[in-house]
C-alpha atoms as a PDB file:
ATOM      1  CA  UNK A   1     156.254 115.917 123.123  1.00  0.00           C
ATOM      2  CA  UNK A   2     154.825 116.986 120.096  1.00  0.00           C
ATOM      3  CA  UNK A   3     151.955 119.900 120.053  1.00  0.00           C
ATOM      4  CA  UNK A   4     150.390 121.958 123.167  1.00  0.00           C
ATOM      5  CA  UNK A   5     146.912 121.927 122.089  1.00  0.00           C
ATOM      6  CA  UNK A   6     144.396 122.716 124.363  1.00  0.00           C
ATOM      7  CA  UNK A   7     142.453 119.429 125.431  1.00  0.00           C
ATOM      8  CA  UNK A   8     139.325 121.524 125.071  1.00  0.00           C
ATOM      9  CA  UNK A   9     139.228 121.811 121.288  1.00  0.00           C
ATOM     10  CA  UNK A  10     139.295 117.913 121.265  1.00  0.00           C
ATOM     11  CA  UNK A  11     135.650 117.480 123.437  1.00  0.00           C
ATOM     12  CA  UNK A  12     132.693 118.018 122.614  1.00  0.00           C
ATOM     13  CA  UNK A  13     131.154 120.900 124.120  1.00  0.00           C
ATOM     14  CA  UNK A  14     129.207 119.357 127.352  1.00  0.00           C
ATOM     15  CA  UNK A  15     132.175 116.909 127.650  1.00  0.00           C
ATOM     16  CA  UNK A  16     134.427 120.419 127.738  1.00  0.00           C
ATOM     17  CA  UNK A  17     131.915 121.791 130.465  1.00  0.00           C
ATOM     18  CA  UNK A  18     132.669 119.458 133.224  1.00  0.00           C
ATOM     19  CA  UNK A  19     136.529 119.965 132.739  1.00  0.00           C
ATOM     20  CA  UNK A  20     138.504 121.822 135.520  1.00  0.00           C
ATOM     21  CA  UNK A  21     139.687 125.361 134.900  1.00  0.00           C
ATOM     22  CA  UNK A  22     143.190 125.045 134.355  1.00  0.00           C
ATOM     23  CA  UNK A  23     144.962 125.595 137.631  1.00  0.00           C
ATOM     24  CA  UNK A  24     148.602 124.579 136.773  1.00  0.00           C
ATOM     25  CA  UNK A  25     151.263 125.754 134.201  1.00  0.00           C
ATOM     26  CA  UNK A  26     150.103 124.468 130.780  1.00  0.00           C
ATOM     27  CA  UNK A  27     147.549 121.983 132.702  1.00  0.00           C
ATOM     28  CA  UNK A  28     145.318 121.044 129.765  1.00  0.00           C
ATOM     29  CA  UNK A  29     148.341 120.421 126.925  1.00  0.00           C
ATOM     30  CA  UNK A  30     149.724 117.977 129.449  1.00  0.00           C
ATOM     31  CA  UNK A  31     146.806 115.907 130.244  1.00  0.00           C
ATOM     32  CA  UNK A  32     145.420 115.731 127.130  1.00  0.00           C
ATOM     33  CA  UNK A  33     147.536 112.761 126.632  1.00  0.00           C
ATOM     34  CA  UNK A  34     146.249 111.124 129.755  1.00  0.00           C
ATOM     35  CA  UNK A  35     145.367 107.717 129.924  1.00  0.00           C
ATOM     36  CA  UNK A  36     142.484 107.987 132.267  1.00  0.00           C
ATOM     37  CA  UNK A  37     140.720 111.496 132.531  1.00  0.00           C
ATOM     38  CA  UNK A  38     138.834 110.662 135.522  1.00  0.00           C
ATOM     39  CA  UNK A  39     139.192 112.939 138.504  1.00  0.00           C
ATOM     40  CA  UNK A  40     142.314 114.550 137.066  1.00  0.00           C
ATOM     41  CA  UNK A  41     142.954 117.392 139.375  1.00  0.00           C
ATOM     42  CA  UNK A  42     142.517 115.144 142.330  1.00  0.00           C
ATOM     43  CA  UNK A  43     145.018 112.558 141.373  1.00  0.00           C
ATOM     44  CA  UNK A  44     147.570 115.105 139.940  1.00  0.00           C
ATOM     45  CA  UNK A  45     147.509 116.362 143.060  1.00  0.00           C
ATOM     46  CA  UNK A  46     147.744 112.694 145.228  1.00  0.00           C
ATOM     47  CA  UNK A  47     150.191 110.643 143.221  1.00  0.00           C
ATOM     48  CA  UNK A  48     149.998 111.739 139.708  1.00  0.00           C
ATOM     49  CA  UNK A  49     148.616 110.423 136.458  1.00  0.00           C
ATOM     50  CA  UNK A  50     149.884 108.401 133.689  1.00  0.00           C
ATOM     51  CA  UNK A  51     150.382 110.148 130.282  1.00  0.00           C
ATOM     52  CA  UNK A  52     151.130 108.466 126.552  1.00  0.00           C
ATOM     53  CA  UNK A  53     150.630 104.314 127.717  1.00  0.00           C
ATOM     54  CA  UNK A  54     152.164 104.683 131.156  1.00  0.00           C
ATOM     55  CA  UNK A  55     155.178 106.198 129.259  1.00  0.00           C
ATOM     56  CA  UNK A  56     155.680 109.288 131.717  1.00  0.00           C
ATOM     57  CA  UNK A  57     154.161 110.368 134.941  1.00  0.00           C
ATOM     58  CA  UNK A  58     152.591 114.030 135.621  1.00  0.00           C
ATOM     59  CA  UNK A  59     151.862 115.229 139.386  1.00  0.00           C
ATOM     60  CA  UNK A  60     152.286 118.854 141.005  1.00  0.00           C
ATOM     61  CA  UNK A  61     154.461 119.147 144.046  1.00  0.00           C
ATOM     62  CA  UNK A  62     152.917 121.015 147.528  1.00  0.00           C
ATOM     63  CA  UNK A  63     154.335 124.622 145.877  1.00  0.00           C
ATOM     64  CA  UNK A  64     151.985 123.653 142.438  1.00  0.00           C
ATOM     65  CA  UNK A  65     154.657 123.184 140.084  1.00  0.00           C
ATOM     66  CA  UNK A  66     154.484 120.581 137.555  1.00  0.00           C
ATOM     67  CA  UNK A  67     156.632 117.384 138.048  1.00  0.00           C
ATOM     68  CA  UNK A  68     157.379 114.703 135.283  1.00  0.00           C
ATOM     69  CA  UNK A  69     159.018 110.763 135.351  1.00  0.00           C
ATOM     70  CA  UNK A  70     160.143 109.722 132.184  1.00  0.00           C
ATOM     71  CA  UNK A  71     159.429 106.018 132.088  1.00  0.00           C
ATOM     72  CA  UNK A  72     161.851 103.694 130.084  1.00  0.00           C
ATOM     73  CA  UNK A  73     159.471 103.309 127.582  1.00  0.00           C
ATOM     74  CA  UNK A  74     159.919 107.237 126.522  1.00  0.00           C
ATOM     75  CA  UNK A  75     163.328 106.536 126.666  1.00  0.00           C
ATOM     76  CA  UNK A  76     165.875 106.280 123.570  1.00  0.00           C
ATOM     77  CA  UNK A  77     167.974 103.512 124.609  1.00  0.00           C
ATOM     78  CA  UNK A  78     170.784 102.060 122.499  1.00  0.00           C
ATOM     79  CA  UNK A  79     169.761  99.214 121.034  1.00  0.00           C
ATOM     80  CA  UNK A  80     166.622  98.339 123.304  1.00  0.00           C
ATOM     81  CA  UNK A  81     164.832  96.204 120.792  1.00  0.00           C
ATOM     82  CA  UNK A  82     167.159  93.733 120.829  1.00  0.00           C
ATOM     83  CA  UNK A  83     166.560  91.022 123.091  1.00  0.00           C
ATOM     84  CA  UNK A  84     170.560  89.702 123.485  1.00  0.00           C
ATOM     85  CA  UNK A  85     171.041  93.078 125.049  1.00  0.00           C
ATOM     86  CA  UNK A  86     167.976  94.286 127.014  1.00  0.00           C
ATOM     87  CA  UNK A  87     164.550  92.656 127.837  1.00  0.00           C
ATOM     88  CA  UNK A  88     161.618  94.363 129.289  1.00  0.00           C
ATOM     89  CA  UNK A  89     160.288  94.114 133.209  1.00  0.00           C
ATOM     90  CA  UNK A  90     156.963  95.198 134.665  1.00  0.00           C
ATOM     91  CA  UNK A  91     157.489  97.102 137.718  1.00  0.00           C
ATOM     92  CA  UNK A  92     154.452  97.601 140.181  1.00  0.00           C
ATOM     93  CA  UNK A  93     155.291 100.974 140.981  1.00  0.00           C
ATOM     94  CA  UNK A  94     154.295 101.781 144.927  1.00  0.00           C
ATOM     95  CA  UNK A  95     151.254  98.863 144.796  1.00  0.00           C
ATOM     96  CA  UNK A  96     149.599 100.949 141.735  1.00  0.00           C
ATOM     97  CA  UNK A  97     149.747  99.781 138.290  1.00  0.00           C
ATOM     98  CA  UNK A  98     152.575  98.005 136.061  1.00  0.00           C
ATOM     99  CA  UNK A  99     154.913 100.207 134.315  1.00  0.00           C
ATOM    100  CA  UNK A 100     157.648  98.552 132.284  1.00  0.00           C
ATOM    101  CA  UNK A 101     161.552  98.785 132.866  1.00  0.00           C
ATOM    102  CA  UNK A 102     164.434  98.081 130.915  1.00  0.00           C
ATOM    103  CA  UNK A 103     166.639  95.372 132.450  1.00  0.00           C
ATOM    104  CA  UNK A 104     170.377  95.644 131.062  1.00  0.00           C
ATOM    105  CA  UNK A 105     171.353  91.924 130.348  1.00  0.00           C
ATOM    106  CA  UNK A 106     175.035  92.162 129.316  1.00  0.00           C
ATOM    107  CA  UNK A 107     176.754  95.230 127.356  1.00  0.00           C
ATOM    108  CA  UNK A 108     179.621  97.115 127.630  1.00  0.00           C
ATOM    109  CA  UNK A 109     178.053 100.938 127.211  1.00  0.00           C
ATOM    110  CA  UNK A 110     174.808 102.584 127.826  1.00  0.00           C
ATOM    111  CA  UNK A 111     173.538 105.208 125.612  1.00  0.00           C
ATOM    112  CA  UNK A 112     170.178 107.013 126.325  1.00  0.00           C
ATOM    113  CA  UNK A 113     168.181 109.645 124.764  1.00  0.00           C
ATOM    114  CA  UNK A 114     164.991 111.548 125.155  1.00  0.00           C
ATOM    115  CA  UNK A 115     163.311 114.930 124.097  1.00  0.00           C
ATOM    116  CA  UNK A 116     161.325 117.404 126.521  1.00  0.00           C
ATOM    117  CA  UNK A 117     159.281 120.206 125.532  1.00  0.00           C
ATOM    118  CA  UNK A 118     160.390 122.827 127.966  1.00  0.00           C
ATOM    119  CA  UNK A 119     157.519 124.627 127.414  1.00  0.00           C
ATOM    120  CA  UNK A 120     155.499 121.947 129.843  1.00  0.00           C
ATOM    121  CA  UNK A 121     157.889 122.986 132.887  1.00  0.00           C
ATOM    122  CA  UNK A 122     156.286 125.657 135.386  1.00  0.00           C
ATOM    123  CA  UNK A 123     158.566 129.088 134.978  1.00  0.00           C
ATOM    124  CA  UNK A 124     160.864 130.771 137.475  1.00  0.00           C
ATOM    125  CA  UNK A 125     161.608 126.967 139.011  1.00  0.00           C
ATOM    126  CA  UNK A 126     165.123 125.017 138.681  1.00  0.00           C
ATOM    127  CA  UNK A 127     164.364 121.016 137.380  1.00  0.00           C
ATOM    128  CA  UNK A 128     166.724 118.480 137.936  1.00  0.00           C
ATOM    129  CA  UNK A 129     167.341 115.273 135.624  1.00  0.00           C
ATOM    130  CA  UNK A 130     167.733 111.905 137.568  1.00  0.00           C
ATOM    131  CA  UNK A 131     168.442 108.338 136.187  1.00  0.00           C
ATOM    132  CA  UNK A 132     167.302 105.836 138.438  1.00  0.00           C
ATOM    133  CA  UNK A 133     169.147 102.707 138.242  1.00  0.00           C
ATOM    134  CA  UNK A 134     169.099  99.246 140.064  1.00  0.00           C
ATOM    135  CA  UNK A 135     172.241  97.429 140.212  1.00  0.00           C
ATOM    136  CA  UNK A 136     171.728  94.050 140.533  1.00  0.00           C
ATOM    137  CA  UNK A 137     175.321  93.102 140.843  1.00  0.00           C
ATOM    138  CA  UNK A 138     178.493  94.425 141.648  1.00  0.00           C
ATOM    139  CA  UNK A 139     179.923  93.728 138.052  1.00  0.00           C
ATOM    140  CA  UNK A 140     179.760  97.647 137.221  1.00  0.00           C
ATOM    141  CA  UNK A 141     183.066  98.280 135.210  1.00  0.00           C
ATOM    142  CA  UNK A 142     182.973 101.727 134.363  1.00  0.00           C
ATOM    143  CA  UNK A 143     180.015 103.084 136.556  1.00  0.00           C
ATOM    144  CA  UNK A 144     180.356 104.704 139.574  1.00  0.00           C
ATOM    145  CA  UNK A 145     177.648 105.105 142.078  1.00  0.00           C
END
């Protein structure tokens, strides 16, 4: 994710004024990479915001702890620019905006990486990792669901 500057040293000073104290863990490193500042408390807290071209997803739950989806996008996937193996979706995620997914079109193996800074996560809370997958198909040799 790079470095947790605060979002404050990149306004000016009046546009600095009007921004919210920060109420959440690490709050103003995360949404300095938002892709509309509008309103941010409000929609963190009623759906989320978009962060890094609709690459990940930032929202707090009801207990204020910071929540993250890592779009395809963000992911490292095995051979992704290669159209013979992959090709690229939009997805209208819950009537809001397009994201993009990654639509397997025929391999044998899928390989995916991606980096987190930690540091982002609010303390004292246990995180879970979850792949979301569509199978479109029963041909799954070698997945289980």
């Amino acid at each position: 994710m790079g470095c947790c500057l605060s979002i404050l040293s990149l306004l000016s000073r009046d546009e600095a004024e009007e921004l919210p104290e920060a109420p959440y863990h690490n709050f103003n490193a995360i949404v300095k990479d938002a892709d509309d500042k509008s309103d941010l408390l409000n929609r963190v807290r009623s759906g989320g915001i978009y962060l890094d071209n609709k690459r990940m997803k930032y929202w707090v739950d009801e207990s204020g702890s910071n929540c993250f989806m890592c779009y395809a996008r963000s992911l490292l996937i095995v051979c992704w620019e290669d159209e013979q193996y992959w090709n690229w979706i939009p997805s209208n995620e819950s009537g809001e905006e397009d994201v993009e997914l990654a639509r397997l079109r025929d391999v044998c193996w899928l390989q995916v990486h991606r980096g987190f800074d930690a540091s982002l996560l609010s303390p004292n809370v246990n995180y879970e990792v979850v792949f979301i997958m569509t199978m479109r198909t029963s041909r799954t040799a070698g997945i289980t669901y």
